[in-house]
C-alpha atoms as a PDB file:
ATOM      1  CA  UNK A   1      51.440  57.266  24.795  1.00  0.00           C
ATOM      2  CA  UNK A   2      48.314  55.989  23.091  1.00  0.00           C
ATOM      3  CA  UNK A   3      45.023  55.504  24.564  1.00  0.00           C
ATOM      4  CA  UNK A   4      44.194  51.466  25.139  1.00  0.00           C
ATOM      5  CA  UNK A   5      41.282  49.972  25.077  1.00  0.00           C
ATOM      6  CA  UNK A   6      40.482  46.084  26.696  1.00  0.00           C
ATOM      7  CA  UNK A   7      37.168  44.462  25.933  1.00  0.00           C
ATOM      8  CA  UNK A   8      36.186  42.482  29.217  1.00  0.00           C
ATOM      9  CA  UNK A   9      34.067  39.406  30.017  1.00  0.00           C
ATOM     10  CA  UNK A  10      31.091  41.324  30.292  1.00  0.00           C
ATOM     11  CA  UNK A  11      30.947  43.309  26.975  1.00  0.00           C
ATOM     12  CA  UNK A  12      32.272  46.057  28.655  1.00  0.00           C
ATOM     13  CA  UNK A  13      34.774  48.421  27.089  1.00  0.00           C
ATOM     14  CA  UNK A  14      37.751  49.632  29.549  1.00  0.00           C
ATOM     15  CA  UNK A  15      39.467  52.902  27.781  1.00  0.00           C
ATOM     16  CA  UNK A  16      42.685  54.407  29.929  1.00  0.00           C
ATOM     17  CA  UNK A  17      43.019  58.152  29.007  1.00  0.00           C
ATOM     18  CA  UNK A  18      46.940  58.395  29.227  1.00  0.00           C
ATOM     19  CA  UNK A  19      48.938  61.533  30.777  1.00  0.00           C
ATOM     20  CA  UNK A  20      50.162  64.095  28.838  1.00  0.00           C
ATOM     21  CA  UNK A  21      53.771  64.844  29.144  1.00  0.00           C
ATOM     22  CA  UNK A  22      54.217  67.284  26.062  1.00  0.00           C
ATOM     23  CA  UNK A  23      54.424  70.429  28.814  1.00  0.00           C
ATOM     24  CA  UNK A  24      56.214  68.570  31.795  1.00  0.00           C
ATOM     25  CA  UNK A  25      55.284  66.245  34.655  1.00  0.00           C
ATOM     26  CA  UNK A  26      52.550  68.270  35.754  1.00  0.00           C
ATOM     27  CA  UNK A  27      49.520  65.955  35.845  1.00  0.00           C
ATOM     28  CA  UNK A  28      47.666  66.488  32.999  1.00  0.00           C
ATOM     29  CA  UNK A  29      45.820  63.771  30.523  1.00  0.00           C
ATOM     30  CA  UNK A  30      45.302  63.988  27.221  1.00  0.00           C
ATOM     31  CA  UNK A  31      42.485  65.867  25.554  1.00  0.00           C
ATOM     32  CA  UNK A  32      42.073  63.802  22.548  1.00  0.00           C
ATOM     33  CA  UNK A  33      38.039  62.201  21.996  1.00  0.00           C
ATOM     34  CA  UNK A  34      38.641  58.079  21.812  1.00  0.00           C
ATOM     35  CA  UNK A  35      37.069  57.006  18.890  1.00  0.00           C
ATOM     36  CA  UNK A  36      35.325  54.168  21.201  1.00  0.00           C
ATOM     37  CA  UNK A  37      32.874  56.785  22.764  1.00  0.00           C
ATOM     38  CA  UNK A  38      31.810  58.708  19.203  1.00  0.00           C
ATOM     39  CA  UNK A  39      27.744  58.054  19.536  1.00  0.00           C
ATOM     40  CA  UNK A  40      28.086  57.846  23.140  1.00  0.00           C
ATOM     41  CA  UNK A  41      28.792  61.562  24.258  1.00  0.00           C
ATOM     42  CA  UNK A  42      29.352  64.815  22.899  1.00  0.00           C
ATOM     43  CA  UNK A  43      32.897  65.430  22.245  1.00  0.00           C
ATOM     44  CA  UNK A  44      32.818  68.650  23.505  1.00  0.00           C
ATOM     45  CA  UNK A  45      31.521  68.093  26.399  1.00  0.00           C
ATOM     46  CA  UNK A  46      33.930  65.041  26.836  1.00  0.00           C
ATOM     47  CA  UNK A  47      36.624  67.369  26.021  1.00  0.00           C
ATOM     48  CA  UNK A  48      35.180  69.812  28.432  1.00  0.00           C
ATOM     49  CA  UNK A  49      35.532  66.978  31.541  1.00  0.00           C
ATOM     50  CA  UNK A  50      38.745  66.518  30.747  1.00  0.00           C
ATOM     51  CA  UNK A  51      39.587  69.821  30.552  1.00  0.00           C
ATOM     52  CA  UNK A  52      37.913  70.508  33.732  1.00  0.00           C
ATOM     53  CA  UNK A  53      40.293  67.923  35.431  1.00  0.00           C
ATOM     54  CA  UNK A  54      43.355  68.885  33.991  1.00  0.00           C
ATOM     55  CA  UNK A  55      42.576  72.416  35.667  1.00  0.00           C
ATOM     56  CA  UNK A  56      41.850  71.371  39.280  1.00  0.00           C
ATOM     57  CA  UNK A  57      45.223  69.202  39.065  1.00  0.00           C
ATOM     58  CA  UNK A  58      46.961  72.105  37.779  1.00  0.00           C
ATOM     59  CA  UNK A  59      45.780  74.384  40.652  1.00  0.00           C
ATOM     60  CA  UNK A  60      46.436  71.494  42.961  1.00  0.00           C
ATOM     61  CA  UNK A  61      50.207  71.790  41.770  1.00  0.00           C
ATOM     62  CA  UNK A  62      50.538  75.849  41.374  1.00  0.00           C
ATOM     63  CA  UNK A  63      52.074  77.657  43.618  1.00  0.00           C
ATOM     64  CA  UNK A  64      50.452  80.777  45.757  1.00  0.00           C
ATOM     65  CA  UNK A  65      51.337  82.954  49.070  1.00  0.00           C
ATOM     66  CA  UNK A  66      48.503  80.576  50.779  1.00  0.00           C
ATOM     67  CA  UNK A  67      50.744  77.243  49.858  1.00  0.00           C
ATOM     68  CA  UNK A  68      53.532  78.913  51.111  1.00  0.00           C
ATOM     69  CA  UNK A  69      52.807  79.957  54.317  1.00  0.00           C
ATOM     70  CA  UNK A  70      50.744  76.302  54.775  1.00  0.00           C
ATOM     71  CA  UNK A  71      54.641  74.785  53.808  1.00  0.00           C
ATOM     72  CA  UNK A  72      56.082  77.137  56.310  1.00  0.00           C
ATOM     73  CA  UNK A  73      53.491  76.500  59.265  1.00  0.00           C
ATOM     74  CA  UNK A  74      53.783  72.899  58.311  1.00  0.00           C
ATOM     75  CA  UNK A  75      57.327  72.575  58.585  1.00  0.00           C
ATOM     76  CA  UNK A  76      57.550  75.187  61.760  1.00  0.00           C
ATOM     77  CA  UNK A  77      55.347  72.853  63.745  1.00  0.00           C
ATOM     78  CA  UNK A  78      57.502  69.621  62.625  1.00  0.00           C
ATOM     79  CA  UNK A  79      54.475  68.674  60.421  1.00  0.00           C
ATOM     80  CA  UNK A  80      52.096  68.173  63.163  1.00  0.00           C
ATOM     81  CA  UNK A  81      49.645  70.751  61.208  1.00  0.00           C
ATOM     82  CA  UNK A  82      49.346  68.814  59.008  1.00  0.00           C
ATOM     83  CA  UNK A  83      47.445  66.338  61.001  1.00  0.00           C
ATOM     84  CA  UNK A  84      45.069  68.890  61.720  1.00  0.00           C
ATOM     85  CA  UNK A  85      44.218  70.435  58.779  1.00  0.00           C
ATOM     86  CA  UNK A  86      44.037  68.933  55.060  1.00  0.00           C
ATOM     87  CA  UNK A  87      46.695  70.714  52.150  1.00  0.00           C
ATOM     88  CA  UNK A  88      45.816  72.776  49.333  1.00  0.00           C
ATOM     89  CA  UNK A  89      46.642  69.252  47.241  1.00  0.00           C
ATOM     90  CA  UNK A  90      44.434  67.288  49.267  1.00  0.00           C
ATOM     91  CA  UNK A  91      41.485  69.426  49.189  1.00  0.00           C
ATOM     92  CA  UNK A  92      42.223  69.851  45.213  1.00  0.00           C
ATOM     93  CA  UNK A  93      42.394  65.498  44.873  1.00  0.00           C
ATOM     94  CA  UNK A  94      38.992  65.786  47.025  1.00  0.00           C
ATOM     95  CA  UNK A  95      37.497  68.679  44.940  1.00  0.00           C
ATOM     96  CA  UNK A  96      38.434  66.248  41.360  1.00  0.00           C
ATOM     97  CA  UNK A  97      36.881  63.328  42.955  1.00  0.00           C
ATOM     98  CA  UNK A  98      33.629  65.643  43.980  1.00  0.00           C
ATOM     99  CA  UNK A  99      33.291  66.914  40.276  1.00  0.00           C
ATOM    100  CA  UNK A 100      34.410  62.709  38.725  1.00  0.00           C
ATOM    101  CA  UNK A 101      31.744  61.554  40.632  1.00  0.00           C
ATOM    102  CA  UNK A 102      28.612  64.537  40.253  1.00  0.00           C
ATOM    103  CA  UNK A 103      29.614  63.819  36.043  1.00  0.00           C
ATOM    104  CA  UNK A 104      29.094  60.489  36.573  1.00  0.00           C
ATOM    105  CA  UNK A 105      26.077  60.531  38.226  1.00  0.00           C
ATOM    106  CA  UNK A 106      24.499  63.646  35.904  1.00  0.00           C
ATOM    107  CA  UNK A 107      26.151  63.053  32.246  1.00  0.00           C
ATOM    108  CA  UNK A 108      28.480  59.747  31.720  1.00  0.00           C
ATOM    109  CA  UNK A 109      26.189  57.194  33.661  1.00  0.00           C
ATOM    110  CA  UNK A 110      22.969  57.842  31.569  1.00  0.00           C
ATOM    111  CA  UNK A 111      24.661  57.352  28.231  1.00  0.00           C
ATOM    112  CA  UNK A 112      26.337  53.860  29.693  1.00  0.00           C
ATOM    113  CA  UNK A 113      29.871  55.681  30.541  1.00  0.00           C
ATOM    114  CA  UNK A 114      31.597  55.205  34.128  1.00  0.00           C
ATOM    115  CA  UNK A 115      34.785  57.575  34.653  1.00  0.00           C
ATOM    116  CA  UNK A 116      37.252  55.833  37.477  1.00  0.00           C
ATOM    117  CA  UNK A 117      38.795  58.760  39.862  1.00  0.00           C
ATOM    118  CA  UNK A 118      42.544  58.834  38.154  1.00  0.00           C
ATOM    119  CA  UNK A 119      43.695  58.801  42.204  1.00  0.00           C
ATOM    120  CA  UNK A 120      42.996  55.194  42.077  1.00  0.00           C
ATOM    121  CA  UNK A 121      45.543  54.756  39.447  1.00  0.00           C
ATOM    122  CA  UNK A 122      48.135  56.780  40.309  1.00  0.00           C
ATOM    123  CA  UNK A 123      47.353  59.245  38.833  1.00  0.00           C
ATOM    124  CA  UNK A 124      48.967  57.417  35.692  1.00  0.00           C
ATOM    125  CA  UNK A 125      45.508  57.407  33.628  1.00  0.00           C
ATOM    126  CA  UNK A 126      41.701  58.508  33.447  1.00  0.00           C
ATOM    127  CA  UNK A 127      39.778  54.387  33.577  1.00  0.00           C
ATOM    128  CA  UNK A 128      36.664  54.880  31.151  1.00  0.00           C
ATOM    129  CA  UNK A 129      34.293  52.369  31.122  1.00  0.00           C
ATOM    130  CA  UNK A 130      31.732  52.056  28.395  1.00  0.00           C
ATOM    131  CA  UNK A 131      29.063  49.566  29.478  1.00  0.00           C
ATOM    132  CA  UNK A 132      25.643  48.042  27.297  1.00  0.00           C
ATOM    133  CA  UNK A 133      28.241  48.129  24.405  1.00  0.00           C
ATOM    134  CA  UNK A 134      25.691  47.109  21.229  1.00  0.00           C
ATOM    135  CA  UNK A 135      27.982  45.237  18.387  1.00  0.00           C
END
């Protein structure tokens, strides 16, 4: 799937950063630099967020002796663990939202960039929003 862009009321650019299903349903989004942000941010270090995310969702979704035994516990105590203690997944969604948000705050907000957490979509797509857009 392509990238798409929608130009709002406000002069504000909305870019959607589409998953990438060349290697399987894993969550992962495409690495490829809109064209809408060149000038705005480096591409590498665009590239490098992305990158970044892709690798916390793909530890999210591997598979180690510690998920095991937390599926085993979980389904030994009929699930109830689970409403004690937060899942490898959960602290992984938490830990992408952590890093979203401190790259917001330290490198996309000063050059007029706002990345939306892709939990709030479904994890379908990465919202970028590009705002004090100069035509």
């Amino acid at each position: 799937m392509e990238d798409t862009t929608r130009l709002t009321n406000d002069q504000s650019i909305k870019l959607f950063i589409q998953r990438d299903y060349s290697e399987g349903t894993a969550v992962k989004f495409q690495e490829r630099f809109p064209p809408e942000l060149e000038g705005k941010i480096d591409r590498a270090k665009f590239t490098d967020i992305i990158r970044h995310i892709n690798s916390i969702y793909e530890d999210a979704e591997g598979l180690s002796c510690k998920t095991f035994m937390e599926n085993c516990c979980a389904c030994l105590t009929g699930y109830l663990l689970l409403l004690c203690m937060p899942t490898h997944y959960e602290k992984c969604v938490k830990r992408a939202a952590r890093y979203i948000s401190d790259e917001n705050d330290h490198t996309l907000n000063p050059k007029g960039i706002f990345m939306i957490d892709p939990m709030e979509k479904g994890l379908r797509c990465i919202e970028v929003c590009i705002t004090n857009n100069r035509r």
